[in-house]
C-alpha atoms as a PDB file:
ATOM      1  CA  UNK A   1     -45.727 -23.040   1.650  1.00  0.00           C
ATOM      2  CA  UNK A   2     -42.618 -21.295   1.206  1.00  0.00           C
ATOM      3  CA  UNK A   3     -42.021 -18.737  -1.398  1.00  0.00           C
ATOM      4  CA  UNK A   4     -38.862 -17.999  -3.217  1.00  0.00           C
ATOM      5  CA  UNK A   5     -37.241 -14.315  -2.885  1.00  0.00           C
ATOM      6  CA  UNK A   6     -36.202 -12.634  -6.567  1.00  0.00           C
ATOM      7  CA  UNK A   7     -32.695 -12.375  -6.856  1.00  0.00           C
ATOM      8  CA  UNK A   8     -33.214  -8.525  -8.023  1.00  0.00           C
ATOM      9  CA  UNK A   9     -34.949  -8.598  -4.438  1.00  0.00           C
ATOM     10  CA  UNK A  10     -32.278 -10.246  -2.572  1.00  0.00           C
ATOM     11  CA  UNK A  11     -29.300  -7.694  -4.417  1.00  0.00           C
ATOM     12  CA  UNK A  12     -31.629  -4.712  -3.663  1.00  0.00           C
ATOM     13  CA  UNK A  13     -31.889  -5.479   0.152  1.00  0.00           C
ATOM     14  CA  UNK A  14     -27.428  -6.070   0.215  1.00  0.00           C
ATOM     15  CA  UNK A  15     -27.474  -2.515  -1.422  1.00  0.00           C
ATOM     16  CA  UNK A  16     -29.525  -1.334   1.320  1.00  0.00           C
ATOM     17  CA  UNK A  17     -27.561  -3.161   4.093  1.00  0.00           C
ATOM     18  CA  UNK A  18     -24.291  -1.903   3.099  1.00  0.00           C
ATOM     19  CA  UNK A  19     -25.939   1.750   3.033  1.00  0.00           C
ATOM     20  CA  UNK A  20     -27.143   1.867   6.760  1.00  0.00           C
ATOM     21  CA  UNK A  21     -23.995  -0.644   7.800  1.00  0.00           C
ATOM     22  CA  UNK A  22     -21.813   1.451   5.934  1.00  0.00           C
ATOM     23  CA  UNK A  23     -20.050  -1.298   4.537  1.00  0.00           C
ATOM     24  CA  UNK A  24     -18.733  -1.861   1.346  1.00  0.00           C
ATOM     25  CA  UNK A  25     -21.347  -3.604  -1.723  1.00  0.00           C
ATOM     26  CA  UNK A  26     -19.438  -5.902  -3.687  1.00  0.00           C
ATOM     27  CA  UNK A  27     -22.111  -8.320  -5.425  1.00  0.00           C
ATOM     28  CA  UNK A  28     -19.500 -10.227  -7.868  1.00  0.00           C
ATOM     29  CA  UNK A  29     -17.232 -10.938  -4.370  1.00  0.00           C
ATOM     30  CA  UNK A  30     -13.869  -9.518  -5.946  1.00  0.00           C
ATOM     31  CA  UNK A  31     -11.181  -9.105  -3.626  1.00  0.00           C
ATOM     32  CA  UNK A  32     -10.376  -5.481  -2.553  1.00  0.00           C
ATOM     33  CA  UNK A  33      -8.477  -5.836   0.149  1.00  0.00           C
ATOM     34  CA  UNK A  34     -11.055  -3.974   2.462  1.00  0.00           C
ATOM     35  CA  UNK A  35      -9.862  -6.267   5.594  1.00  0.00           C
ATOM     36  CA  UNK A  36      -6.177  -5.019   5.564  1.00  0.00           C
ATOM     37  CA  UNK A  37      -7.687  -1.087   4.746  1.00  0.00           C
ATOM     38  CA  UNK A  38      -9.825  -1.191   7.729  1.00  0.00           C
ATOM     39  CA  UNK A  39      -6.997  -3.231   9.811  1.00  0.00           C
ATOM     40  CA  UNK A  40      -5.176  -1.089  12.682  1.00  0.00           C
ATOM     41  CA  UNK A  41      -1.906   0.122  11.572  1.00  0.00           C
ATOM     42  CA  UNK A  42       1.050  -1.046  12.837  1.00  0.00           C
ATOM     43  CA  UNK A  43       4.112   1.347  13.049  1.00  0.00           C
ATOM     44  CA  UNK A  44       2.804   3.372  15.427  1.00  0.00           C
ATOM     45  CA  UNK A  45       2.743   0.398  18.197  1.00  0.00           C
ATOM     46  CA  UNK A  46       5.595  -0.530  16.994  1.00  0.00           C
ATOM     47  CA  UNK A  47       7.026   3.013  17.919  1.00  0.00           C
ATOM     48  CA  UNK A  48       5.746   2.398  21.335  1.00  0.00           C
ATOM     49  CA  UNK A  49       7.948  -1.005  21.940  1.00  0.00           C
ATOM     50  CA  UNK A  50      11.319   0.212  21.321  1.00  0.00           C
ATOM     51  CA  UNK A  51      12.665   2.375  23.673  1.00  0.00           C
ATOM     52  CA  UNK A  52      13.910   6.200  22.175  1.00  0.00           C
ATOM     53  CA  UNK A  53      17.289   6.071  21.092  1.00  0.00           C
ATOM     54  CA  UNK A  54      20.001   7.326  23.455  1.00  0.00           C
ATOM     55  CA  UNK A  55      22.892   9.586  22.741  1.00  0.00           C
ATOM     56  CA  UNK A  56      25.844   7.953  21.678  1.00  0.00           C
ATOM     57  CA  UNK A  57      29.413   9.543  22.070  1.00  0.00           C
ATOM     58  CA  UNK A  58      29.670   9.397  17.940  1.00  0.00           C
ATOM     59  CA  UNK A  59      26.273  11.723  18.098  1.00  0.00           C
ATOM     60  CA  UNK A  60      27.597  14.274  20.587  1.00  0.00           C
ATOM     61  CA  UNK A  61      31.206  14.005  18.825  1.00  0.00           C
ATOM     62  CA  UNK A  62      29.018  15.417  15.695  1.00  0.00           C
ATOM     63  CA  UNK A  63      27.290  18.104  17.629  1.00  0.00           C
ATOM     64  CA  UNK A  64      30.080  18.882  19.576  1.00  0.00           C
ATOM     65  CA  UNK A  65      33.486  18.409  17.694  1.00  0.00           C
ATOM     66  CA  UNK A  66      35.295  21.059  20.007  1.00  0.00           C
ATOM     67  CA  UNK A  67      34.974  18.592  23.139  1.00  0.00           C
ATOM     68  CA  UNK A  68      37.080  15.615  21.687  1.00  0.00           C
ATOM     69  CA  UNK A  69      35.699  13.141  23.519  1.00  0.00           C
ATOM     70  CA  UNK A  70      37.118   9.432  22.597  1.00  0.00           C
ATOM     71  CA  UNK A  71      35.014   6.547  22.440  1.00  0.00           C
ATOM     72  CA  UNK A  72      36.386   3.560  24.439  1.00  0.00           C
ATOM     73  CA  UNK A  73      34.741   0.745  22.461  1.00  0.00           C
ATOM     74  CA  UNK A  74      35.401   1.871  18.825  1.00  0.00           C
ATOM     75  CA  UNK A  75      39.410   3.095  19.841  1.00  0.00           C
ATOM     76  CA  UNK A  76      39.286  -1.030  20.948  1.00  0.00           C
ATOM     77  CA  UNK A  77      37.565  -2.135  18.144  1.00  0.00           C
ATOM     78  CA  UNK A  78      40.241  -0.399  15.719  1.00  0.00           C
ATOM     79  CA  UNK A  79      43.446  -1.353  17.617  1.00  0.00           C
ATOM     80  CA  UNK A  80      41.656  -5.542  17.705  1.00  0.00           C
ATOM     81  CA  UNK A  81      41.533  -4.579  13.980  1.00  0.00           C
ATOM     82  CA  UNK A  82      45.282  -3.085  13.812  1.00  0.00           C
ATOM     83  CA  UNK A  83      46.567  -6.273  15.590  1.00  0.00           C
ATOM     84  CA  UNK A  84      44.256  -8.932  13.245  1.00  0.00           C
ATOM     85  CA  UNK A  85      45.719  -7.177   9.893  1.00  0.00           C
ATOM     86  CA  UNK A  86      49.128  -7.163  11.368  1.00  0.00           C
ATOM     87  CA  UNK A  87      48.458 -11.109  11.642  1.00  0.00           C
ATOM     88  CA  UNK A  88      46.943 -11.371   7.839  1.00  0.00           C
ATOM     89  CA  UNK A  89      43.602 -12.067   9.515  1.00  0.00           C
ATOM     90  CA  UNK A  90      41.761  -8.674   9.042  1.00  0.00           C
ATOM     91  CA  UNK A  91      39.093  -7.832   6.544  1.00  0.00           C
ATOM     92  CA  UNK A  92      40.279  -8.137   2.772  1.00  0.00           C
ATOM     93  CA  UNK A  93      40.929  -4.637   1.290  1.00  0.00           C
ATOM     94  CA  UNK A  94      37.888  -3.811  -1.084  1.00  0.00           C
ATOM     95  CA  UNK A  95      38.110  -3.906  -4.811  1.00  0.00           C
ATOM     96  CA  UNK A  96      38.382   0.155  -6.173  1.00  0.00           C
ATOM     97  CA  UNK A  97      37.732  -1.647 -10.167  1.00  0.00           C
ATOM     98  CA  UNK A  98      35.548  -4.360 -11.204  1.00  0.00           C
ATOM     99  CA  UNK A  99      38.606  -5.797 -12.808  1.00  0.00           C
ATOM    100  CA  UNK A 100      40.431  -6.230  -9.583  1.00  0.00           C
ATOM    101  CA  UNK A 101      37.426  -7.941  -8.018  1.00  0.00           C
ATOM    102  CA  UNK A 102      38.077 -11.568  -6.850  1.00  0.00           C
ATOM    103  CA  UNK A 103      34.540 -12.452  -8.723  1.00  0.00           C
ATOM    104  CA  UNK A 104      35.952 -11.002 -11.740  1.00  0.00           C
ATOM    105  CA  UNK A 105      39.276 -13.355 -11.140  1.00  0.00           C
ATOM    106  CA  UNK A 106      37.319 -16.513 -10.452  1.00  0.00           C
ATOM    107  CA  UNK A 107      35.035 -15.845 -14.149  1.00  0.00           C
ATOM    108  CA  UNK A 108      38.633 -16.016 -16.231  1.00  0.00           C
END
Protein backbone atom coordinates (compact mmCIF):
# COMPACT_ATOMS: atom_id res chain seq x y z
CA UNK A 1 0.00 0.00 0.00
CA UNK A 2 1.32 3.20 -0.96
CA UNK A 3 1.04 6.27 1.09
CA UNK A 4 0.70 9.78 -0.07
CA UNK A 5 3.54 12.46 0.97
CA UNK A 6 1.97 16.01 2.53
CA UNK A 7 2.56 18.69 0.31
CA UNK A 8 3.97 20.81 3.47
CA UNK A 9 6.33 17.60 3.44
CA UNK A 10 7.22 17.61 -0.11
CA UNK A 11 7.95 21.88 0.00
CA UNK A 12 9.95 21.29 3.25
CA UNK A 13 12.33 18.64 1.67
CA UNK A 14 12.83 21.37 -1.87
CA UNK A 15 13.79 23.93 0.93
CA UNK A 16 16.23 21.57 2.18
CA UNK A 17 17.57 20.51 -1.28
CA UNK A 18 18.20 23.90 -2.47
CA UNK A 19 20.12 24.54 0.99
CA UNK A 20 22.80 21.71 0.66
CA UNK A 21 22.61 22.09 -3.48
CA UNK A 22 22.90 25.61 -3.09
CA UNK A 23 20.45 26.29 -5.57
CA UNK A 24 17.92 28.69 -5.77
CA UNK A 25 14.01 27.77 -3.98
CA UNK A 26 11.44 29.07 -6.09
CA UNK A 27 8.12 27.06 -5.12
CA UNK A 28 5.56 29.29 -7.33
CA UNK A 29 8.20 28.57 -10.55
CA UNK A 30 8.50 32.41 -11.51
CA UNK A 31 11.02 33.16 -13.94
CA UNK A 32 14.24 34.84 -12.61
CA UNK A 33 16.42 34.47 -15.08
CA UNK A 34 18.87 32.31 -12.89
CA UNK A 35 20.04 30.31 -16.21
CA UNK A 36 21.48 33.44 -18.03
CA UNK A 37 23.02 34.73 -14.24
CA UNK A 38 24.83 31.56 -13.80
CA UNK A 39 25.67 31.37 -17.77
CA UNK A 40 29.52 32.05 -18.69
CA UNK A 41 30.03 35.47 -19.87
CA UNK A 42 30.82 36.24 -23.11
CA UNK A 43 33.03 39.35 -23.86
CA UNK A 44 35.86 38.10 -22.48
CA UNK A 45 36.11 35.11 -25.22
CA UNK A 46 35.14 37.29 -27.40
CA UNK A 47 38.31 39.44 -26.52
CA UNK A 48 40.29 36.38 -27.15
CA UNK A 49 39.04 35.93 -31.03
CA UNK A 50 39.95 39.16 -32.44
CA UNK A 51 43.33 39.80 -32.84
CA UNK A 52 44.80 43.30 -30.83
CA UNK A 53 44.52 46.15 -32.93
CA UNK A 54 47.60 47.29 -34.87
CA UNK A 55 48.99 50.74 -35.26
CA UNK A 56 47.71 52.57 -38.00
CA UNK A 57 49.66 55.55 -39.66
CA UNK A 58 46.47 57.94 -38.54
CA UNK A 59 47.41 56.64 -34.75
CA UNK A 60 51.14 57.38 -34.94
CA UNK A 61 50.29 60.69 -37.06
CA UNK A 62 48.39 61.60 -33.58
CA UNK A 63 51.21 60.62 -31.34
CA UNK A 64 53.69 61.82 -33.48
CA UNK A 65 52.59 64.97 -35.54
CA UNK A 66 56.33 66.18 -35.95
CA UNK A 67 57.12 63.06 -38.32
CA UNK A 68 54.55 63.89 -41.17
CA UNK A 69 54.16 60.75 -42.35
CA UNK A 70 51.41 60.47 -45.35
CA UNK A 71 49.11 57.75 -45.61
CA UNK A 72 49.03 56.16 -49.11
CA UNK A 73 45.47 54.79 -49.03
CA UNK A 74 43.52 57.79 -47.57
CA UNK A 75 45.79 60.55 -49.98
CA UNK A 76 44.05 57.90 -52.84
CA UNK A 77 40.91 57.75 -51.36
CA UNK A 78 40.64 61.74 -51.35
CA UNK A 79 42.08 62.43 -54.85
CA UNK A 80 39.21 59.17 -56.22
CA UNK A 81 36.95 61.60 -54.28
CA UNK A 82 38.45 64.97 -55.94
CA UNK A 83 38.05 63.35 -59.43
CA UNK A 84 34.19 61.81 -58.67
CA UNK A 85 33.00 65.50 -57.47
CA UNK A 86 34.76 67.02 -60.37
CA UNK A 87 32.39 64.53 -62.45
CA UNK A 88 29.05 65.48 -60.26
CA UNK A 89 29.28 61.93 -58.90
CA UNK A 90 30.69 62.55 -55.32
CA UNK A 91 28.82 62.51 -52.07
CA UNK A 92 25.98 65.26 -51.83
CA UNK A 93 27.15 68.19 -49.61
CA UNK A 94 25.29 67.82 -46.14
CA UNK A 95 22.44 69.99 -45.10
CA UNK A 96 23.98 72.86 -42.31
CA UNK A 97 19.70 73.77 -41.62
CA UNK A 98 16.82 71.56 -41.42
CA UNK A 99 15.27 73.86 -43.93
CA UNK A 100 17.79 73.12 -46.58
CA UNK A 101 17.36 69.38 -46.05
CA UNK A 102 16.11 67.46 -49.16
CA UNK A 103 13.49 65.66 -46.58
CA UNK A 104 12.35 68.98 -45.66
CA UNK A 105 11.96 69.80 -49.67
CA UNK A 106 10.16 66.58 -50.49
CA UNK A 107 7.34 67.39 -47.21
CA UNK A 108 6.31 70.92 -49.15
Amino acid sequence: MSRVVAPARLAALTKLRCSIFNTSYNPSSVRTGAKYLKARLRGPSMVKYYPPKTFTIQDINRMFPEMNLVDEAEETRLEDLRALKVRGKGPPKKAKTAADSRRAARKK
